[in-house]
Protein backbone atom coordinates (compact mmCIF):
# COMPACT_ATOMS: atom_id res chain seq x y z
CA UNK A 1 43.44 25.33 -104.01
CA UNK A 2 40.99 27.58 -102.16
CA UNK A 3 42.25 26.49 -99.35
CA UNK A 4 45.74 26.37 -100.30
CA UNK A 5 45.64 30.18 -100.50
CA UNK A 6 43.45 30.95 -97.54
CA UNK A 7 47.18 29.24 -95.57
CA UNK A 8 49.08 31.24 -97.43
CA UNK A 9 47.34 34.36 -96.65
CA UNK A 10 46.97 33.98 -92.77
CA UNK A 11 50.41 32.56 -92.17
CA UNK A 12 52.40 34.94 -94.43
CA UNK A 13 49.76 37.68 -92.31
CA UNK A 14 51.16 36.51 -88.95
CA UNK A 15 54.74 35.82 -90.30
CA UNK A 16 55.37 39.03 -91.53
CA UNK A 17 53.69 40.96 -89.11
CA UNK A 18 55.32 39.45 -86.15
CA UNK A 19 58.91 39.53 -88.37
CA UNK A 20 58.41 43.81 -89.49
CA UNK A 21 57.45 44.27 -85.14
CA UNK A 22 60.94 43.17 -84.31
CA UNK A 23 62.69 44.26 -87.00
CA UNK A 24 61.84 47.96 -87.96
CA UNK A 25 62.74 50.09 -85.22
CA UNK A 26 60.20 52.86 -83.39
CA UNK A 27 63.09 55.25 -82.90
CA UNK A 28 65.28 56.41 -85.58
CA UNK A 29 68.54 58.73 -85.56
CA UNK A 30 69.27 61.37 -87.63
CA UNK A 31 72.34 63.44 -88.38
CA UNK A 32 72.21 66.77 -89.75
CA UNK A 33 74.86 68.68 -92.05
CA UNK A 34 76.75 69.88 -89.33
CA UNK A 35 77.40 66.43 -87.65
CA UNK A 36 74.27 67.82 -84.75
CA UNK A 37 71.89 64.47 -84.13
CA UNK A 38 68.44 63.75 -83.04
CA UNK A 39 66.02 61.58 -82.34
CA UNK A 40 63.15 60.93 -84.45
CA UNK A 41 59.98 58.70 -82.81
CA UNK A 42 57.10 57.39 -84.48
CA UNK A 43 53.80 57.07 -82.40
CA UNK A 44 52.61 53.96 -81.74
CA UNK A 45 49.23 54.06 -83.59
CA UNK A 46 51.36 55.24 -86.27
CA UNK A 47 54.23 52.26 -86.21
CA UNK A 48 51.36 49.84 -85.58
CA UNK A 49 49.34 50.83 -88.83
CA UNK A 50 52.56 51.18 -90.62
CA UNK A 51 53.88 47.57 -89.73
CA UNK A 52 50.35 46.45 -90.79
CA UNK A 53 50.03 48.21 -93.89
CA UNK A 54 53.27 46.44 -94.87
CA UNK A 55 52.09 43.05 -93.31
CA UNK A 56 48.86 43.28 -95.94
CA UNK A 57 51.11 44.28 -98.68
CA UNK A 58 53.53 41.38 -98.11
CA UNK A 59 50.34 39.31 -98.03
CA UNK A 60 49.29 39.80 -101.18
CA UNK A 61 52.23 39.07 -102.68
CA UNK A 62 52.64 36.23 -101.26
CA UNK A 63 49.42 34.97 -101.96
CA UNK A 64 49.65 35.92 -105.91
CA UNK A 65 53.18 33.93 -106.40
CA UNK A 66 51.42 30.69 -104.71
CA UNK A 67 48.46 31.29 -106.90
CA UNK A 68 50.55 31.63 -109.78
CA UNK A 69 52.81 29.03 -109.10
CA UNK A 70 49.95 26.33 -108.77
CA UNK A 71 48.59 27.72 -111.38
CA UNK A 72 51.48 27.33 -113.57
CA UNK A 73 52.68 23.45 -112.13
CA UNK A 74 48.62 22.44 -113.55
CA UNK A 75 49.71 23.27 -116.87
C-alpha cells in the first residue's frame, strides 16, 4: 500500500504541476469601471511558488482519496 501511495504522490506531483504551468496564465487583463484595461503580471518566483503551492495541495488530495479508497475496498 506504502508503495501504492508513494505513486500516487509523485505522479499526481508531476501531473499537476506540469498541467497548472500550461494552464494558468502569467499575465492577466483587467477592466476597470469605465471600460479603461490593463495588464496585470505576476513575477516569476511568484507564479512558480504559486503553481507549486497548488501542485502540493492537489497532491494531498489525491493521495488521501487513494488511501481512502483502498482503505475502504479492504473492508
Amino acid at each position: 500500500m506504502e508503495r501504492t501511495l508513494v505513486k500516487t504522490a509523485i505522479y499526481s506531483f508531476v501531473t499537476s504541476f506540469s498541467l497548472l504551468l500550461v494552464l494558468i496564465q502569467r499575465v492577466k487583463y483587467t477592466t476597470d469601471l469605465e471600460g479603461m484595461g490593463s495588464f496585470e503580471e505576476t513575477s516569476y518566483p511568484d507564479f512558480f511558488f504559486m503553481i507549486l503551492r497548488y501542485s502540493i495541495i492537489i497532491t494531498y488530495i489525491m493521495v488521501i482519496v487513494v488511501f481512502l479508497s483502498k482503505r475502504f475496498k479492504k473492508q
